[in-house]
C-alpha atoms as a PDB file:
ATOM      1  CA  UNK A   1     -36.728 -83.553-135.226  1.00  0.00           C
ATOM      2  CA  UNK A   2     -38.332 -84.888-131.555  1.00  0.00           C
ATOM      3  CA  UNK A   3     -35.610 -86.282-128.913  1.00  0.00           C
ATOM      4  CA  UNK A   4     -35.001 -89.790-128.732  1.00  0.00           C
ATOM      5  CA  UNK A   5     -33.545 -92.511-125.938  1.00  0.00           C
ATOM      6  CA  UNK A   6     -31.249 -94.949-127.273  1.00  0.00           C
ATOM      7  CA  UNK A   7     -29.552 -98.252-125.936  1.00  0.00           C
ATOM      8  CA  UNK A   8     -26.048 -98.894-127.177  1.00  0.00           C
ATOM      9  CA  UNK A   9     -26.968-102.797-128.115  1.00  0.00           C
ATOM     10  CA  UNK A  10     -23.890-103.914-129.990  1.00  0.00           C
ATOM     11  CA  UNK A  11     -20.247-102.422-131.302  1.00  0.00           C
ATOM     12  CA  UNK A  12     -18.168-103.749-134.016  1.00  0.00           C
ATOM     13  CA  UNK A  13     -15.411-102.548-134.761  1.00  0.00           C
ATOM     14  CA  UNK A  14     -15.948 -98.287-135.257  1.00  0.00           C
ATOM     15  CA  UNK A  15     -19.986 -98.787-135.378  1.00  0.00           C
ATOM     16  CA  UNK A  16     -22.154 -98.809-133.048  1.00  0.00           C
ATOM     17  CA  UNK A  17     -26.227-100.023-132.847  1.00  0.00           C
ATOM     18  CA  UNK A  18     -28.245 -98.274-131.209  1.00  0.00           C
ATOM     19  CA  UNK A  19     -31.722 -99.258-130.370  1.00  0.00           C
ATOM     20  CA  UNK A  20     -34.769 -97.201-130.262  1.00  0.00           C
ATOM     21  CA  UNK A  21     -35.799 -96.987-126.549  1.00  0.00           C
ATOM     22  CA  UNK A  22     -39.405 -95.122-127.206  1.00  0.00           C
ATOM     23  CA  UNK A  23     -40.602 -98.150-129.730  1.00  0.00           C
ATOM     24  CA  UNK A  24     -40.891 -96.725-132.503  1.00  0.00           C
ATOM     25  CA  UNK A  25     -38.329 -98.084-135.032  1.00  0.00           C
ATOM     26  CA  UNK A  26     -38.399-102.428-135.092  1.00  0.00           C
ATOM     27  CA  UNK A  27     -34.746-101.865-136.572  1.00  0.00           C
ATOM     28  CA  UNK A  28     -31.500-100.739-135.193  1.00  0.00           C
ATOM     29  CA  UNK A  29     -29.507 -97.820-135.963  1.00  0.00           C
ATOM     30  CA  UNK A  30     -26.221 -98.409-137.186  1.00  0.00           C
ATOM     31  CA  UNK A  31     -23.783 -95.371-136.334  1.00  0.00           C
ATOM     32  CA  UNK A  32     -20.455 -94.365-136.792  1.00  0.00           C
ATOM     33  CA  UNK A  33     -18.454 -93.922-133.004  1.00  0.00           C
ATOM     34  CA  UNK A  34     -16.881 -91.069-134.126  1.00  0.00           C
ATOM     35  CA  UNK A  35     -20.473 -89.216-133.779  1.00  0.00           C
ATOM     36  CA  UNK A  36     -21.110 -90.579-130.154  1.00  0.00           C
ATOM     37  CA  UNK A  37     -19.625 -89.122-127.080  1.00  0.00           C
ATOM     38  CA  UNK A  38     -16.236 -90.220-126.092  1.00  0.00           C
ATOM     39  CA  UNK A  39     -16.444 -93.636-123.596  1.00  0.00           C
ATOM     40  CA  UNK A  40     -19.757 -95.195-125.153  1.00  0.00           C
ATOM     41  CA  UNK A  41     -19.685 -98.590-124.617  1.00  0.00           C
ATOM     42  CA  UNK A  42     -22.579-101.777-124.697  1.00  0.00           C
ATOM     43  CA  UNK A  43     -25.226-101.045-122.441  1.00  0.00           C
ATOM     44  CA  UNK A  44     -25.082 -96.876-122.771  1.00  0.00           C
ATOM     45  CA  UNK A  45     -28.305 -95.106-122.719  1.00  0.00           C
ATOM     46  CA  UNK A  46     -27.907 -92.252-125.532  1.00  0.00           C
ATOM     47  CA  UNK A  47     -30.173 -88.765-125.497  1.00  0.00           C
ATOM     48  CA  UNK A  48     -30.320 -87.035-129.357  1.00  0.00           C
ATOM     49  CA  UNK A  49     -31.184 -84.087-130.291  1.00  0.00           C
ATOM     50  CA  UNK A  50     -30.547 -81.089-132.030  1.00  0.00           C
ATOM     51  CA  UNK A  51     -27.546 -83.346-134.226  1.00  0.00           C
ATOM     52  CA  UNK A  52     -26.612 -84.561-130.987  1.00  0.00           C
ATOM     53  CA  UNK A  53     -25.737 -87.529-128.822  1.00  0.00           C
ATOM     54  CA  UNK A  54     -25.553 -87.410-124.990  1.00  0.00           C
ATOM     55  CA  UNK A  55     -24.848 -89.926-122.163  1.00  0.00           C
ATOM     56  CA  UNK A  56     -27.897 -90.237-120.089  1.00  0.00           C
ATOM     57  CA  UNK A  57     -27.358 -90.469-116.317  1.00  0.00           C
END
C-alpha cells in the first residue's frame, strides 16, 4: 500500500473524515479516532502508511 496525505474534514462524535489530499478518492474516509494519533482535531493533515497515521508538520 503507497502513502497517502489526508485532511481531517469533519468529527462526529468518535469518527473522524478524512479526505484524500492526492485526488484520488471523490469520497471521504470515515475512521474510527481511536486509530488516529492522540490530539487530531478539524483541519489536521494526516500521513499513512505502513497501518499507520501520523500528524504532518
Amino acid at each position: 500500500m503507497e502513502p497517502k496525505n489526508y485532511l481531517v474534514v469533519k468529527i462526529e462524535g468518535e469518527y473522524a473524515y478524512l479526505r484524500d489530499e492526492n485526488g484520488e478518492c471523490d469520497e471521504d474516509l470515515f475512521i474510527a479516532l481511536a486509530l488516529l494519533p492522540a490530539g487530531v482535531n478539524v483541519g489536521t493533515r494526516l500521513h499513512y502508511e505502513m497501518f499507520e497515521y501520523t500528524v504532518e508538520d
